[in-house]
PDB file of N, CA and C in Angstrom:
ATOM      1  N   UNK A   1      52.789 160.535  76.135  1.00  0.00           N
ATOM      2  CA  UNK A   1      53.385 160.324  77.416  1.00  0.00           C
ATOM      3  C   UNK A   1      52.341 159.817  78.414  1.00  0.00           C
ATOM      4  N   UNK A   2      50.840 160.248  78.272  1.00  0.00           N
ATOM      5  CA  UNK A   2      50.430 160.084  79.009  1.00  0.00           C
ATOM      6  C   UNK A   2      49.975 158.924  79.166  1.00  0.00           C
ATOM      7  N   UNK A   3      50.065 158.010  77.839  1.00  0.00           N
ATOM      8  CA  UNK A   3      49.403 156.559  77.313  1.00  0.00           C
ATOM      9  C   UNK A   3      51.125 155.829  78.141  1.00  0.00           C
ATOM     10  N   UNK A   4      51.979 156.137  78.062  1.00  0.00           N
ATOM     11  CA  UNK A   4      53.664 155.580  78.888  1.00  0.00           C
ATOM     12  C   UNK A   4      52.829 155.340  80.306  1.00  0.00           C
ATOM     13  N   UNK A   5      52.409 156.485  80.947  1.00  0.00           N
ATOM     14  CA  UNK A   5      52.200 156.845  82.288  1.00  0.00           C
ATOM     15  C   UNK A   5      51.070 155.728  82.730  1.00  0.00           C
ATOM     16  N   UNK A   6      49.805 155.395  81.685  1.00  0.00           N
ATOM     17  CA  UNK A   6      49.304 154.746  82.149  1.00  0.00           C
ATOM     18  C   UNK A   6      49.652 152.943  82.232  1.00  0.00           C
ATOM     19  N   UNK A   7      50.269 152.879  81.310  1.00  0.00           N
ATOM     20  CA  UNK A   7      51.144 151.625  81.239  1.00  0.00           C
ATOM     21  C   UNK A   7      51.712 151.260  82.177  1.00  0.00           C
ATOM     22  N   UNK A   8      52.374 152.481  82.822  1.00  0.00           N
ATOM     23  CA  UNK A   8      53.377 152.413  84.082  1.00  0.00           C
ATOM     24  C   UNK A   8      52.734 151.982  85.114  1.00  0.00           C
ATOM     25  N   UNK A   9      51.587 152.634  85.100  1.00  0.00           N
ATOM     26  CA  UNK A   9      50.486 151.996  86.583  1.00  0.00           C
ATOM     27  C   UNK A   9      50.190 151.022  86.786  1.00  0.00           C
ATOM     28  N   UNK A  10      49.588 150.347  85.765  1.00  0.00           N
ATOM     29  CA  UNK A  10      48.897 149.393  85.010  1.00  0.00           C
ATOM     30  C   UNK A  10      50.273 147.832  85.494  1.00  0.00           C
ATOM     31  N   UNK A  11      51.129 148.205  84.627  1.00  0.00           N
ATOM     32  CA  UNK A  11      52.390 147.529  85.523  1.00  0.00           C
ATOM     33  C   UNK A  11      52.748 147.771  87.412  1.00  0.00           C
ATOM     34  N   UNK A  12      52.462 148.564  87.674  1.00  0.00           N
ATOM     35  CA  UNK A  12      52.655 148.677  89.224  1.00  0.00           C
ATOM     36  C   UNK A  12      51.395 147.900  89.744  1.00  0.00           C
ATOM     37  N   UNK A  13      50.282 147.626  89.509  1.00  0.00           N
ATOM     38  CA  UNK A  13      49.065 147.364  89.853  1.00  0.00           C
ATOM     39  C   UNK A  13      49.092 145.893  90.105  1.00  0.00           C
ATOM     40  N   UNK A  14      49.840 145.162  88.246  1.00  0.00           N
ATOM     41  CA  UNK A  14      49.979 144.235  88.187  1.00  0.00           C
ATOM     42  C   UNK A  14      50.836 143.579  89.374  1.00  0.00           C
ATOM     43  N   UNK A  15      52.120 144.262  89.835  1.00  0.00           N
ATOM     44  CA  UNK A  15      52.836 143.363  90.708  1.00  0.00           C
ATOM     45  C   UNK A  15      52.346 143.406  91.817  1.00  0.00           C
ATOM     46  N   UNK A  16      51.464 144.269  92.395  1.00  0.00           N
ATOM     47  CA  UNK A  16      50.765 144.328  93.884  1.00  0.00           C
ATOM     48  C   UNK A  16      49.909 142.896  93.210  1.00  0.00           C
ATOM     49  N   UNK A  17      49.473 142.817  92.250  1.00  0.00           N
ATOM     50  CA  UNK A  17      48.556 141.714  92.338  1.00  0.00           C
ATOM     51  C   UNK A  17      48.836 140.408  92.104  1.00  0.00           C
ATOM     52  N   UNK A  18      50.107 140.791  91.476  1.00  0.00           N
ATOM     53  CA  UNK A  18      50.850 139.061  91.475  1.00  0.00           C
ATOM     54  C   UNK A  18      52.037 138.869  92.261  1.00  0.00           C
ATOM     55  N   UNK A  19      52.679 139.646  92.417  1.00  0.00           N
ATOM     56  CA  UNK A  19      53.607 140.059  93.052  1.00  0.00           C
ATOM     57  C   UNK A  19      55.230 139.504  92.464  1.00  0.00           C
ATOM     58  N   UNK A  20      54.802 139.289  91.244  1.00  0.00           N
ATOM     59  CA  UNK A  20      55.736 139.116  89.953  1.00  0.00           C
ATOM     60  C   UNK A  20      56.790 140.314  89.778  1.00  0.00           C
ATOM     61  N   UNK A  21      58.163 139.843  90.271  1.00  0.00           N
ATOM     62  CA  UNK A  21      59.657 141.106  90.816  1.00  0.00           C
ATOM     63  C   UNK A  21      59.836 141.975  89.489  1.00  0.00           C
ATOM     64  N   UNK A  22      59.701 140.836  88.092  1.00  0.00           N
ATOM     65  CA  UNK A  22      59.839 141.184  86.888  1.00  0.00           C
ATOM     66  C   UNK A  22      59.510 142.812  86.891  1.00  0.00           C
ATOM     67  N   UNK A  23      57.983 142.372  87.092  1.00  0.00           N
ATOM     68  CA  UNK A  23      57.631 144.137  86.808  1.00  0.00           C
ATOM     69  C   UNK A  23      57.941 145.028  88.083  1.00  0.00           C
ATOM     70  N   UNK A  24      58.173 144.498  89.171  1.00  0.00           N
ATOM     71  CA  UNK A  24      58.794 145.822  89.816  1.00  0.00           C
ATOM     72  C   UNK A  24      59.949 146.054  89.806  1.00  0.00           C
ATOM     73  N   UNK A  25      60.877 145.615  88.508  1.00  0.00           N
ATOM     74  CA  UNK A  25      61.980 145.600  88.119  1.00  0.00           C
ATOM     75  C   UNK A  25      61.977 146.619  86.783  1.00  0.00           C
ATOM     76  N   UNK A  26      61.051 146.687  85.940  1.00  0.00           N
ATOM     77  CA  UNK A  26      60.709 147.226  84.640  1.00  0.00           C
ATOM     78  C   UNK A  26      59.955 148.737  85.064  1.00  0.00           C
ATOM     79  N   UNK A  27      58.533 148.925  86.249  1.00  0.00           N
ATOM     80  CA  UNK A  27      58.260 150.189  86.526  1.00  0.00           C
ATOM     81  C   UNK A  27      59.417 151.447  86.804  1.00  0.00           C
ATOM     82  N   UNK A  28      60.482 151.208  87.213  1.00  0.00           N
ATOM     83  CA  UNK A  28      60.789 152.218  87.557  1.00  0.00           C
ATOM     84  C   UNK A  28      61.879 153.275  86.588  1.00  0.00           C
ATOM     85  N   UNK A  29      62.215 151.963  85.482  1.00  0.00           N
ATOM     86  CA  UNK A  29      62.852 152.136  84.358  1.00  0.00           C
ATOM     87  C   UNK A  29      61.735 152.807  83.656  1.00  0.00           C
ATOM     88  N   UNK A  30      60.436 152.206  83.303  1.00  0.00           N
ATOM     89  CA  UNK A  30      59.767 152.964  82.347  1.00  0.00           C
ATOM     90  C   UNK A  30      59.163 154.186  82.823  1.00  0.00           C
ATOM     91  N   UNK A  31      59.205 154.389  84.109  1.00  0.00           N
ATOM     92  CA  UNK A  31      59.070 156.162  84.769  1.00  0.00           C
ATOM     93  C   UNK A  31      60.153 157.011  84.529  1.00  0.00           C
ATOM     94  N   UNK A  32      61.144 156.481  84.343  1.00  0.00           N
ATOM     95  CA  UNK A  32      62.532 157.227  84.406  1.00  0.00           C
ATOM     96  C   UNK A  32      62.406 157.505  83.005  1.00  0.00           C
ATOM     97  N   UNK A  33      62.295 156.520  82.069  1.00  0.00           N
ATOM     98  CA  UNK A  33      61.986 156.917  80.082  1.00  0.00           C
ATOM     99  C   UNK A  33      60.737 157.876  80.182  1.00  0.00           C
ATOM    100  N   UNK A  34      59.877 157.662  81.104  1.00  0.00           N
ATOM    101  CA  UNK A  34      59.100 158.860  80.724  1.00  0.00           C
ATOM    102  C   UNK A  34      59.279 160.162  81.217  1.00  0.00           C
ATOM    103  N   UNK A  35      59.816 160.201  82.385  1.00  0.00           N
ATOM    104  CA  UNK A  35      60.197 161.506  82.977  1.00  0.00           C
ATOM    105  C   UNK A  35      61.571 162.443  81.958  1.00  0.00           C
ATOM    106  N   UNK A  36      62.115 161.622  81.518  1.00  0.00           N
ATOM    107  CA  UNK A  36      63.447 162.187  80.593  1.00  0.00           C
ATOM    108  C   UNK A  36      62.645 162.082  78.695  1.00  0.00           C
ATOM    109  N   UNK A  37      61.634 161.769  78.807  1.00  0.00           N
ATOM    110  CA  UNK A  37      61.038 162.117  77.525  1.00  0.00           C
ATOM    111  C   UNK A  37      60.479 163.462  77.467  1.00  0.00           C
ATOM    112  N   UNK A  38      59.734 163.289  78.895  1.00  0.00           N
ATOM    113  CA  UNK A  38      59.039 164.762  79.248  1.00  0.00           C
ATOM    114  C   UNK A  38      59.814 166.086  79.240  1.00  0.00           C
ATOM    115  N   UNK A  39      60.965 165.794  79.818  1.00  0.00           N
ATOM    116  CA  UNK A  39      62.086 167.157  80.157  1.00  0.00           C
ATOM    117  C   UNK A  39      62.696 167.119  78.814  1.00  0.00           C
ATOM    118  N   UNK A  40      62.952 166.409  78.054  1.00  0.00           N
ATOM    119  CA  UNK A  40      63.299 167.026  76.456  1.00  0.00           C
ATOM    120  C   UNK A  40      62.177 167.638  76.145  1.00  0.00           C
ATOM    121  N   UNK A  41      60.905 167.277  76.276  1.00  0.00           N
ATOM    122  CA  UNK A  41      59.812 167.848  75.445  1.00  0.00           C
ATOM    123  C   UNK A  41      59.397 169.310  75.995  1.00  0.00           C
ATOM    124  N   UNK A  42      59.398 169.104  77.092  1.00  0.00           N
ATOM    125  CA  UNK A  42      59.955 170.922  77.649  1.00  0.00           C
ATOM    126  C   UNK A  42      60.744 171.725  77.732  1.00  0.00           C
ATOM    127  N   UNK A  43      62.103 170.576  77.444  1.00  0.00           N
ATOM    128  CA  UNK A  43      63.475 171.568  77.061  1.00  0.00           C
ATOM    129  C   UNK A  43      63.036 172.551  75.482  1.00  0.00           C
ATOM    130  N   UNK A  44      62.700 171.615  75.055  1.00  0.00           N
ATOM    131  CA  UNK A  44      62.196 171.929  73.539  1.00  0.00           C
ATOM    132  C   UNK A  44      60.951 173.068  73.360  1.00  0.00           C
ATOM    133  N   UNK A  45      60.141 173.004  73.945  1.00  0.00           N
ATOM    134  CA  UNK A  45      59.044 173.878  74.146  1.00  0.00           C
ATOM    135  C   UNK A  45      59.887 175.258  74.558  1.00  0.00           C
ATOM    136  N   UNK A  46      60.574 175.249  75.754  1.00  0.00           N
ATOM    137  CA  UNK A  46      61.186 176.279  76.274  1.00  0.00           C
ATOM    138  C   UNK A  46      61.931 176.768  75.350  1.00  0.00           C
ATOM    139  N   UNK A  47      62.760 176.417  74.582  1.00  0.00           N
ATOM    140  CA  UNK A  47      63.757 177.446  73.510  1.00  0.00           C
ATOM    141  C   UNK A  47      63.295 177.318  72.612  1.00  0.00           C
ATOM    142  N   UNK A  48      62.011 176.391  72.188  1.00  0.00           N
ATOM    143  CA  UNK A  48      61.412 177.457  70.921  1.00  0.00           C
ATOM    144  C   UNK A  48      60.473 178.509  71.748  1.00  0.00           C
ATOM    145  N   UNK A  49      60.098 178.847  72.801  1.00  0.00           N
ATOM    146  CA  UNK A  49      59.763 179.920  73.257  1.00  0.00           C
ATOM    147  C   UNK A  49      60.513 181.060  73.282  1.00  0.00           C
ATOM    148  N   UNK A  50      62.174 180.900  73.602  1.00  0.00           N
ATOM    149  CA  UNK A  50      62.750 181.936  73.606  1.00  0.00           C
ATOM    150  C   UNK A  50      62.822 182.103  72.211  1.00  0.00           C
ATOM    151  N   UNK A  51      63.147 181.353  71.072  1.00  0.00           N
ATOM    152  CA  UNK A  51      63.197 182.089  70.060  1.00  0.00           C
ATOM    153  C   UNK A  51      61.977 182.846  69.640  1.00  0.00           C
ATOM    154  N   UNK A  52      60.984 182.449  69.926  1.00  0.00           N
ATOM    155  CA  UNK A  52      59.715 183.131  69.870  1.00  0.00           C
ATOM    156  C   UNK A  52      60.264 184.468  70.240  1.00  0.00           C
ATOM    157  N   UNK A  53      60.032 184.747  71.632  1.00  0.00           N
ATOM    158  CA  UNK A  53      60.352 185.670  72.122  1.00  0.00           C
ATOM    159  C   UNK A  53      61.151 186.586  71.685  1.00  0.00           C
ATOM    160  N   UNK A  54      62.176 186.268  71.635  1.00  0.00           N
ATOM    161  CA  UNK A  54      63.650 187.402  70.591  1.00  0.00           C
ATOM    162  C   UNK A  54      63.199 187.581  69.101  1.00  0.00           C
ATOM    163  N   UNK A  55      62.328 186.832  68.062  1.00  0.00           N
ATOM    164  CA  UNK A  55      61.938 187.179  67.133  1.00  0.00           C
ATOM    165  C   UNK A  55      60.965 188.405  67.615  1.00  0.00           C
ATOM    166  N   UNK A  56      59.927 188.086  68.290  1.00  0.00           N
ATOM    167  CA  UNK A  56      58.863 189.202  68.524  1.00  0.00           C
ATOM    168  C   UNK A  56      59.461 190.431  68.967  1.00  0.00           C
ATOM    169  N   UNK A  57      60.330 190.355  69.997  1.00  0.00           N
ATOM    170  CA  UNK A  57      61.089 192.112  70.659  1.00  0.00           C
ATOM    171  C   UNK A  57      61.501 192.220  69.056  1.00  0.00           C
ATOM    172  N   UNK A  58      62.235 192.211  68.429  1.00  0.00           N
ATOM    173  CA  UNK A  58      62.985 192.773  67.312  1.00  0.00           C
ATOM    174  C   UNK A  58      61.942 193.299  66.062  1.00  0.00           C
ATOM    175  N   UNK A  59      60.631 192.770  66.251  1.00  0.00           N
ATOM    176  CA  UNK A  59      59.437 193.465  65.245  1.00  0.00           C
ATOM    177  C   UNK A  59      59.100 192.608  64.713  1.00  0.00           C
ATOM    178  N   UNK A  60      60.029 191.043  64.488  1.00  0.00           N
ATOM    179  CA  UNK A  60      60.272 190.460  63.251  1.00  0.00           C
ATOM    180  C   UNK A  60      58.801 189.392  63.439  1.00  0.00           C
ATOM    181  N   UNK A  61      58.036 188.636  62.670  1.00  0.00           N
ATOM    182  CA  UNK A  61      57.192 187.208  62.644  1.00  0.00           C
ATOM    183  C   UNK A  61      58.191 186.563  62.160  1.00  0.00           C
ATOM    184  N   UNK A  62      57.288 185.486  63.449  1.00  0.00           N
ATOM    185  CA  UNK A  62      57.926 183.630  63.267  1.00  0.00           C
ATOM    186  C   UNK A  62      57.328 183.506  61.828  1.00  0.00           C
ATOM    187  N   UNK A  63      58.153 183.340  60.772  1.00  0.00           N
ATOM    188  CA  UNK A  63      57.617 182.548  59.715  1.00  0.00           C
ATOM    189  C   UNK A  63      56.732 181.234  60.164  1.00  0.00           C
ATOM    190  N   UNK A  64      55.574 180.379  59.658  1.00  0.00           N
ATOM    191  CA  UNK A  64      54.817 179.370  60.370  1.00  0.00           C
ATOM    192  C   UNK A  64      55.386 178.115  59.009  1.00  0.00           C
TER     193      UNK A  64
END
């Protein structure tokens, strides 16, 4: 994500310097793919945490 993020700049930089609409047409789309990549990837983190969690109260190990 963070290699997306720098891309994203990298494109914003570019149109201050050319001032080419293209890419300030494309930055805000590829912030939006990265921001909704990110919130799955924490949706995901988060409920395998809870299952973490409810395995451990009950005594039981996460099989790995």
């Amino acid at each position: 994500m963070a290699e997306l993020e720098r891309i994203a700049k990298a494109i914003y930089q570019e149109y201050i310097a050319t001032g080419r609409e293209d890419l300030l047409e494309y930055y805000p789309k590829l912030m939006l793919y990265v921001a909704i990549i990110r919130g799955l990837i924490r949706r995901r983190e988060m409920e395998k945490g809870q299952v973490q969690s409810k395995t451990e109260s009950h005594g039981q190990s996460q099989p790995k």
